[in-house]
PDB file of N, CA and C in Angstrom:
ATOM      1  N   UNK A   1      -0.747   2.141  15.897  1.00  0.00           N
ATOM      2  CA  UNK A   1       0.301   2.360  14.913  1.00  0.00           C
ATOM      3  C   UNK A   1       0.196   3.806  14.461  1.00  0.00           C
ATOM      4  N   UNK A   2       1.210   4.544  14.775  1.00  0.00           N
ATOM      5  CA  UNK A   2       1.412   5.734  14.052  1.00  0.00           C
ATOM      6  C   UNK A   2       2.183   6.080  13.000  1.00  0.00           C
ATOM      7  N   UNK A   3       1.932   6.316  12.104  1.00  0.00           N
ATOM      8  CA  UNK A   3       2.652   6.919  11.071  1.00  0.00           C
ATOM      9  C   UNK A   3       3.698   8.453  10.512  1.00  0.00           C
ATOM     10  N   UNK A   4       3.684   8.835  10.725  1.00  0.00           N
ATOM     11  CA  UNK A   4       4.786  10.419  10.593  1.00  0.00           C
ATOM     12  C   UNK A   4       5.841  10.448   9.401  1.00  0.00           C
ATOM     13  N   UNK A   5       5.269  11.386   8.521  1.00  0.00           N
ATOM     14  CA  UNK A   5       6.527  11.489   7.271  1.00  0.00           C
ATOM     15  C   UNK A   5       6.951  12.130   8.229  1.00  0.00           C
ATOM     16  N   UNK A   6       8.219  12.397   7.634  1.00  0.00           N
ATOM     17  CA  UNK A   6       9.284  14.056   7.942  1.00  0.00           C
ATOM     18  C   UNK A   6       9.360  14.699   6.261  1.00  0.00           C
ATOM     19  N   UNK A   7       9.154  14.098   5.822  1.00  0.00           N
ATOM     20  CA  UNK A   7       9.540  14.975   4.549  1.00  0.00           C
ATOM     21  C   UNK A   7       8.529  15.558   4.078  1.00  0.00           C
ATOM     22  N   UNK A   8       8.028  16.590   2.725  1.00  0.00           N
ATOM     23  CA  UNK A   8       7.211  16.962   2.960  1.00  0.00           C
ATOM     24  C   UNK A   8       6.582  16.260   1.357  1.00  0.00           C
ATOM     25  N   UNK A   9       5.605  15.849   1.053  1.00  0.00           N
ATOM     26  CA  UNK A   9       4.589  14.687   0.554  1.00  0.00           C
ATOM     27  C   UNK A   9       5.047  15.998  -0.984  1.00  0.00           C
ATOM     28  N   UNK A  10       5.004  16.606  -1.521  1.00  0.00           N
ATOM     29  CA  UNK A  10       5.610  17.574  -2.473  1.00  0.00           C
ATOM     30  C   UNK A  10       6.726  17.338  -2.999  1.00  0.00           C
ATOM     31  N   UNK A  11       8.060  16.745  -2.126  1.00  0.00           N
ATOM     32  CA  UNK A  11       8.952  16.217  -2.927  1.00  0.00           C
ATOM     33  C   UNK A  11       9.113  15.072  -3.205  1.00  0.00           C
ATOM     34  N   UNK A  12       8.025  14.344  -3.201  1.00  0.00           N
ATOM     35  CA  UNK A  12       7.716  12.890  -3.516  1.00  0.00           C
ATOM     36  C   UNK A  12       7.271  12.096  -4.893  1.00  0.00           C
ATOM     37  N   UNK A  13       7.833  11.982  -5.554  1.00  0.00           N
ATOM     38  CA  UNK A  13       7.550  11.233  -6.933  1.00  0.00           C
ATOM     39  C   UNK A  13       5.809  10.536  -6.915  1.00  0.00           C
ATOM     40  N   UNK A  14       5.072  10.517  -7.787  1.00  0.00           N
ATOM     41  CA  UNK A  14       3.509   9.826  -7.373  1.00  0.00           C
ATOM     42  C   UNK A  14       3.577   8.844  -7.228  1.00  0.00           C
ATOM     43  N   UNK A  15       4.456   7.726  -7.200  1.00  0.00           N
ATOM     44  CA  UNK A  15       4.599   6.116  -7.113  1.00  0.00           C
ATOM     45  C   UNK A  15       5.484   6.159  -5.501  1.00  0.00           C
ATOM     46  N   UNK A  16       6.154   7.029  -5.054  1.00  0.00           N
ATOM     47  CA  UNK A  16       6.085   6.588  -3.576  1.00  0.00           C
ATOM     48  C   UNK A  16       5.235   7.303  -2.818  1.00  0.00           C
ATOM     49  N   UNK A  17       4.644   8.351  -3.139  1.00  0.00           N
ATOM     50  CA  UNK A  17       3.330   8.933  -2.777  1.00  0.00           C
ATOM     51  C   UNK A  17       2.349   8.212  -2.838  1.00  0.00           C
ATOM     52  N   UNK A  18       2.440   7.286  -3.348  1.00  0.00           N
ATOM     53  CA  UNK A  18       1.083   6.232  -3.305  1.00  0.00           C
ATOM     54  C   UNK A  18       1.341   5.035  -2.356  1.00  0.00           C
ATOM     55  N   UNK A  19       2.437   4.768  -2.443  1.00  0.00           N
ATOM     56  CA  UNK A  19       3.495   3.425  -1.731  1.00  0.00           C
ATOM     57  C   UNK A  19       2.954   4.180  -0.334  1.00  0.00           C
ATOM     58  N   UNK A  20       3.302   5.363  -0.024  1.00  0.00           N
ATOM     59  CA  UNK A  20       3.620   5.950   1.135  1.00  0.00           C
ATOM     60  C   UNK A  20       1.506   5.597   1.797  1.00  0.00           C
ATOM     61  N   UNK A  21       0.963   6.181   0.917  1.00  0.00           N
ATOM     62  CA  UNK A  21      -0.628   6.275   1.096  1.00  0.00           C
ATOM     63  C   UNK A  21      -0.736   4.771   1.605  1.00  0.00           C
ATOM     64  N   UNK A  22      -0.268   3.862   0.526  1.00  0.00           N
ATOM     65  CA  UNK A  22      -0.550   2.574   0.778  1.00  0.00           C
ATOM     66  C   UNK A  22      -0.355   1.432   1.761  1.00  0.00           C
ATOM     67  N   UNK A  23       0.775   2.382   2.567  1.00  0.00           N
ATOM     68  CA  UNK A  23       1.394   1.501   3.355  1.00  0.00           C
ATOM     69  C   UNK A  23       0.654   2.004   5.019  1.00  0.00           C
ATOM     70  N   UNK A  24       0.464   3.701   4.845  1.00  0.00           N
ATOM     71  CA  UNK A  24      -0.440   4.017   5.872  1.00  0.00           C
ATOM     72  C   UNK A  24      -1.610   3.201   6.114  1.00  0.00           C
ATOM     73  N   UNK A  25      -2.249   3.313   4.454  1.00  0.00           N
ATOM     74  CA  UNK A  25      -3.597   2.367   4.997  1.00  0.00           C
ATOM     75  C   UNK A  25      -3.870   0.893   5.549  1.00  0.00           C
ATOM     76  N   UNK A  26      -2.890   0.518   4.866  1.00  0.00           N
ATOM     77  CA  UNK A  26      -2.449  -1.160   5.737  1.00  0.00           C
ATOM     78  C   UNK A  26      -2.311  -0.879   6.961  1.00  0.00           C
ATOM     79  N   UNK A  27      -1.557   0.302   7.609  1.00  0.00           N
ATOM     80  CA  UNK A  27      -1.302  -0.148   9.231  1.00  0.00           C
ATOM     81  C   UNK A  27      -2.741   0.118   9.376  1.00  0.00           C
ATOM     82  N   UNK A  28      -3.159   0.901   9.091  1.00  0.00           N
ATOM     83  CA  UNK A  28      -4.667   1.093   9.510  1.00  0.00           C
ATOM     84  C   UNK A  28      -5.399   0.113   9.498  1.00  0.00           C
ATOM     85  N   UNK A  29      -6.100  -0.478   8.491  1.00  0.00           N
ATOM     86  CA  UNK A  29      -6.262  -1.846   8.772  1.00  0.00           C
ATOM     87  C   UNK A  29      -5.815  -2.593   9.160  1.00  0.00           C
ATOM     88  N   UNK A  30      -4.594  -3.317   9.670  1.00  0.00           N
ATOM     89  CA  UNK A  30      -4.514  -4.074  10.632  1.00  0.00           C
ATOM     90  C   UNK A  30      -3.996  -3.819  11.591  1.00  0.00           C
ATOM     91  N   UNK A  31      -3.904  -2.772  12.402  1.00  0.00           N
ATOM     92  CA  UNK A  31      -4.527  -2.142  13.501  1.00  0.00           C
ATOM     93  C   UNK A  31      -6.026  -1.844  13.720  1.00  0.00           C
ATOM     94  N   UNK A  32      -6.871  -1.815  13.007  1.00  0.00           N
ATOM     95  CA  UNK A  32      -8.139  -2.582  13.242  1.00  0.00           C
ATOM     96  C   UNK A  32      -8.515  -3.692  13.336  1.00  0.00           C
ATOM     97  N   UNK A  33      -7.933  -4.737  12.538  1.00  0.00           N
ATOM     98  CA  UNK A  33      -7.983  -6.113  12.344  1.00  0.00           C
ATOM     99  C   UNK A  33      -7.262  -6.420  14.043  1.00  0.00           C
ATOM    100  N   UNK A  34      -6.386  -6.228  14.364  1.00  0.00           N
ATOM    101  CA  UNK A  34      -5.128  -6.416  15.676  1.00  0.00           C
ATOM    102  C   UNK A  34      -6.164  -5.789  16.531  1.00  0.00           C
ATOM    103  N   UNK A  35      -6.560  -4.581  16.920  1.00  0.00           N
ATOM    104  CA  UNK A  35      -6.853  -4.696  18.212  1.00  0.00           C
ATOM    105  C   UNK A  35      -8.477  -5.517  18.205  1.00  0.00           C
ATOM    106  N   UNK A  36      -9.075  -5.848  17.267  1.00  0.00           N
ATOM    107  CA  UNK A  36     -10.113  -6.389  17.493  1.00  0.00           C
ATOM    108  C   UNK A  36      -9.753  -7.923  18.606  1.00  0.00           C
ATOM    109  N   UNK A  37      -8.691  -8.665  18.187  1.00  0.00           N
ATOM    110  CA  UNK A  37      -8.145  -9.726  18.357  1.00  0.00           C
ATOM    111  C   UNK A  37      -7.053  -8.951  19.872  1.00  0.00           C
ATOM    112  N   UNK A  38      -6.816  -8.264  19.784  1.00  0.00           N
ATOM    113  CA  UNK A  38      -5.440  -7.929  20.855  1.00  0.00           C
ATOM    114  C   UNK A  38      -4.465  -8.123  20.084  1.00  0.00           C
ATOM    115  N   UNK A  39      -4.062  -7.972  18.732  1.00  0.00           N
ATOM    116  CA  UNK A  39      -2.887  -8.395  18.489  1.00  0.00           C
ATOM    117  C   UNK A  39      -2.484  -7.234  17.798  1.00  0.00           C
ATOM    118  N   UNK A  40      -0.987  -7.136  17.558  1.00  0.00           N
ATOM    119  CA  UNK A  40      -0.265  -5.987  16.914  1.00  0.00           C
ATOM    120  C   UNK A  40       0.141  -6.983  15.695  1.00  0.00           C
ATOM    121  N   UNK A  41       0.798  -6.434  14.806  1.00  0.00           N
ATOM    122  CA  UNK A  41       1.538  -6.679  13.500  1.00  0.00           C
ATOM    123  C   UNK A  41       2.851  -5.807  13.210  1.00  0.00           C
ATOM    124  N   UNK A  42       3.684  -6.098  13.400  1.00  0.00           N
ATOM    125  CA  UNK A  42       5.312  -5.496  13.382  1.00  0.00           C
ATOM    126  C   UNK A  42       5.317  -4.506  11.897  1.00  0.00           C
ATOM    127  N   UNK A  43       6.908  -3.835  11.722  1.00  0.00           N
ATOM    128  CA  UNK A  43       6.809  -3.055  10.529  1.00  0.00           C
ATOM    129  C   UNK A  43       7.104  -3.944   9.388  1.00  0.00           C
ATOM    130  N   UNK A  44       7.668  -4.916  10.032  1.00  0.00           N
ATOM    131  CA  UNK A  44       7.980  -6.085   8.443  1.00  0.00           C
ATOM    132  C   UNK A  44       6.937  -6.638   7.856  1.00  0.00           C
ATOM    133  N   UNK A  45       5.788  -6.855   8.748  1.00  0.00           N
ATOM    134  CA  UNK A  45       4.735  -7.448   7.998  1.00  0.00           C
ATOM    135  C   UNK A  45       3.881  -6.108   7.679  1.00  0.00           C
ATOM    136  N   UNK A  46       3.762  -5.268   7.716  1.00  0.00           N
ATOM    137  CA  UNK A  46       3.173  -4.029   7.545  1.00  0.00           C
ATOM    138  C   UNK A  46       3.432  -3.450   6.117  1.00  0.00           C
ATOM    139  N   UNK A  47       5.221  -3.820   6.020  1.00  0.00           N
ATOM    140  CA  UNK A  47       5.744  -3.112   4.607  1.00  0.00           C
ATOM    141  C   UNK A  47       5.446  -4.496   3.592  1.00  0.00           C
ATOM    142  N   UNK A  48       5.507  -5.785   4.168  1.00  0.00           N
ATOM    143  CA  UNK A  48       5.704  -6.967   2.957  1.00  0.00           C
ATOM    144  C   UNK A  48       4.026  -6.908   2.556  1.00  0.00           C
ATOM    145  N   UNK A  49       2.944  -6.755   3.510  1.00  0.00           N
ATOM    146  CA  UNK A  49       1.697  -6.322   2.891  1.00  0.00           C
ATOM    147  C   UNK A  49       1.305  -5.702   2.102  1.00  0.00           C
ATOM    148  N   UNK A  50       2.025  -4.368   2.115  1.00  0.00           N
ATOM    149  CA  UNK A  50       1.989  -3.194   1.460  1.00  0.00           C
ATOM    150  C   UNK A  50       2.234  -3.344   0.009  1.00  0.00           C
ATOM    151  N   UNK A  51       4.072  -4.343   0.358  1.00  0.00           N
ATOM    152  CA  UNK A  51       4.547  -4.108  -1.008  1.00  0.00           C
ATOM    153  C   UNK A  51       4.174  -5.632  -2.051  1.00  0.00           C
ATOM    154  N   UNK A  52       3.390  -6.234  -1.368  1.00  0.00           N
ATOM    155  CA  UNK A  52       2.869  -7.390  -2.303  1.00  0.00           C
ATOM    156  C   UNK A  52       1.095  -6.811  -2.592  1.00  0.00           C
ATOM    157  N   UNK A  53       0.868  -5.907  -1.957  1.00  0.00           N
ATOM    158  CA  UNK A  53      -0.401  -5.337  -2.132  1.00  0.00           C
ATOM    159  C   UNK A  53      -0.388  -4.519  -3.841  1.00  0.00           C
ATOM    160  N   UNK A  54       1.257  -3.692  -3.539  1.00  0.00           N
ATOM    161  CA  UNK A  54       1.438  -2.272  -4.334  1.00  0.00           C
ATOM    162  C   UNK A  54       1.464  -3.304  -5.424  1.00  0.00           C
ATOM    163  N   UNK A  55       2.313  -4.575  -5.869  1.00  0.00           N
ATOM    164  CA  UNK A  55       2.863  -5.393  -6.635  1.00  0.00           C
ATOM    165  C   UNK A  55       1.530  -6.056  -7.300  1.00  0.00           C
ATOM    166  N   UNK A  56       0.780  -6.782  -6.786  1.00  0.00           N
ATOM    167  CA  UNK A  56      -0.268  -7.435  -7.119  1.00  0.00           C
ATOM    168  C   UNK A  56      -1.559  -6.388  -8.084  1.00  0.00           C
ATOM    169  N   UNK A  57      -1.577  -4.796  -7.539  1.00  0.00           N
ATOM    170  CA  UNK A  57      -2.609  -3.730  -8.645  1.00  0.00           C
ATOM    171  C   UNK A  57      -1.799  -3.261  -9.911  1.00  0.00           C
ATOM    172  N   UNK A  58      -0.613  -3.856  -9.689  1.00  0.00           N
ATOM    173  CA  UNK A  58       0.434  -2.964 -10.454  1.00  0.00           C
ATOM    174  C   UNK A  58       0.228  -4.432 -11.952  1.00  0.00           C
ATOM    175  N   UNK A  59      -0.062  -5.744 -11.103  1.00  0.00           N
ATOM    176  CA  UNK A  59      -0.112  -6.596 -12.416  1.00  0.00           C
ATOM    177  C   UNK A  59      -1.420  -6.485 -12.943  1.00  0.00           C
ATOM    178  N   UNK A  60      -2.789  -6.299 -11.926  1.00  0.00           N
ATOM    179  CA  UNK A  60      -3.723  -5.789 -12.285  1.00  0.00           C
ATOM    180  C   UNK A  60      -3.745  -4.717 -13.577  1.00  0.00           C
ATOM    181  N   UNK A  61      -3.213  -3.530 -13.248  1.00  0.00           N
ATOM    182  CA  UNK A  61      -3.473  -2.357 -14.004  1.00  0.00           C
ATOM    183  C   UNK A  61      -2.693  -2.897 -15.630  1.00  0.00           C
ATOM    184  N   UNK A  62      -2.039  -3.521 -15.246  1.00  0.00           N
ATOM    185  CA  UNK A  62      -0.860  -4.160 -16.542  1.00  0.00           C
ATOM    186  C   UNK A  62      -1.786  -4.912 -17.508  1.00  0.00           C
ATOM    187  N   UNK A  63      -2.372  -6.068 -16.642  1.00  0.00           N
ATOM    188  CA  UNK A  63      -3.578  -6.611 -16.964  1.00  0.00           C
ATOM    189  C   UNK A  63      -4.628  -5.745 -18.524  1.00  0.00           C
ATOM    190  N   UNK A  64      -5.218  -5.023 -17.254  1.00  0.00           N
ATOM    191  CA  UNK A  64      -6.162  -4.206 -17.881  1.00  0.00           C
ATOM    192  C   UNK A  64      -5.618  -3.557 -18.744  1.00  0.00           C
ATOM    193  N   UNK A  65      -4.768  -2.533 -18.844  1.00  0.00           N
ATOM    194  CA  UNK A  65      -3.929  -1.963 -20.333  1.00  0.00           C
ATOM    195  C   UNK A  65      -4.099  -3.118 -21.547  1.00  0.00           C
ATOM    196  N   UNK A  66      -3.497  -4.166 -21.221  1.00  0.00           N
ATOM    197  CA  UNK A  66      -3.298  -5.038 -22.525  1.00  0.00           C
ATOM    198  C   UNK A  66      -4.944  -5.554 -22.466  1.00  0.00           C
ATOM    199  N   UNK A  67      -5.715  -5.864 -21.621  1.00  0.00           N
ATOM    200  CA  UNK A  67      -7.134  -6.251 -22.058  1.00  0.00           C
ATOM    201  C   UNK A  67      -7.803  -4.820 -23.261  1.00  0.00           C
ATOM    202  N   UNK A  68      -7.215  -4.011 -22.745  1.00  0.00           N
ATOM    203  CA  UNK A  68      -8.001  -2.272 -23.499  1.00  0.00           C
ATOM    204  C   UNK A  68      -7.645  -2.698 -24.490  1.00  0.00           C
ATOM    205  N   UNK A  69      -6.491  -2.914 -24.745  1.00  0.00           N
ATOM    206  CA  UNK A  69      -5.510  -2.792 -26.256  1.00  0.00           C
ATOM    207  C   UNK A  69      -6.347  -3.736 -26.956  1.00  0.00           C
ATOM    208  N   UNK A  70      -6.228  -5.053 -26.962  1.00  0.00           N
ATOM    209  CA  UNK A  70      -6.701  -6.008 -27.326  1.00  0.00           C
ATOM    210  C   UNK A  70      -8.149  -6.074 -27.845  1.00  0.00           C
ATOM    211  N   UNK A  71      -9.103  -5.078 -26.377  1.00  0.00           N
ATOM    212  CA  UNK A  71     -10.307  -5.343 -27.248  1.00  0.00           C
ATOM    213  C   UNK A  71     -10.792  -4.086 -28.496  1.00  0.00           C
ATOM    214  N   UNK A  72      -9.705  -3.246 -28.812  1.00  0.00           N
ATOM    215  CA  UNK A  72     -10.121  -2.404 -29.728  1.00  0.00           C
ATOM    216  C   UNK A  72      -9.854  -2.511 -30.793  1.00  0.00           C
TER     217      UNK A  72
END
């Protein structure tokens, strides 16, 4: 799996700059996970990983804010 912006990572807001980071590192891992097995993983399951990955730290971090608040 290769990855290639075209644009240049500078005109990128930090929340798809991270999306963008995040979604690289998923192919990466499972393109490790895949060729261990012989198997590939398409771009749909690549991005729905990504974006239930990005979704799931995002309730995390939400989490933790209101735990901070709370315990002070």
């Amino acid at each position: 799996i290769s990855v290639s912006l075209t644009f240049s990572s500078s005109c990128l807001r930090p929340v798809q700059r991270l999306k963008a980071a995040l979604h690289f590192t998923v192919g990466r891992l499972c393109e490790d996970i895949g060729g261990d097995g012989g198997k590939r993983f398409n771009k749909e399951v690549l991005a729905a990983i990504a974006e239930t990955t990005y979704r799931q730290c995002d309730i995390f971090a939400k989490d933790l804010e209101a735990f901070a608040r709370y315990s002070v």
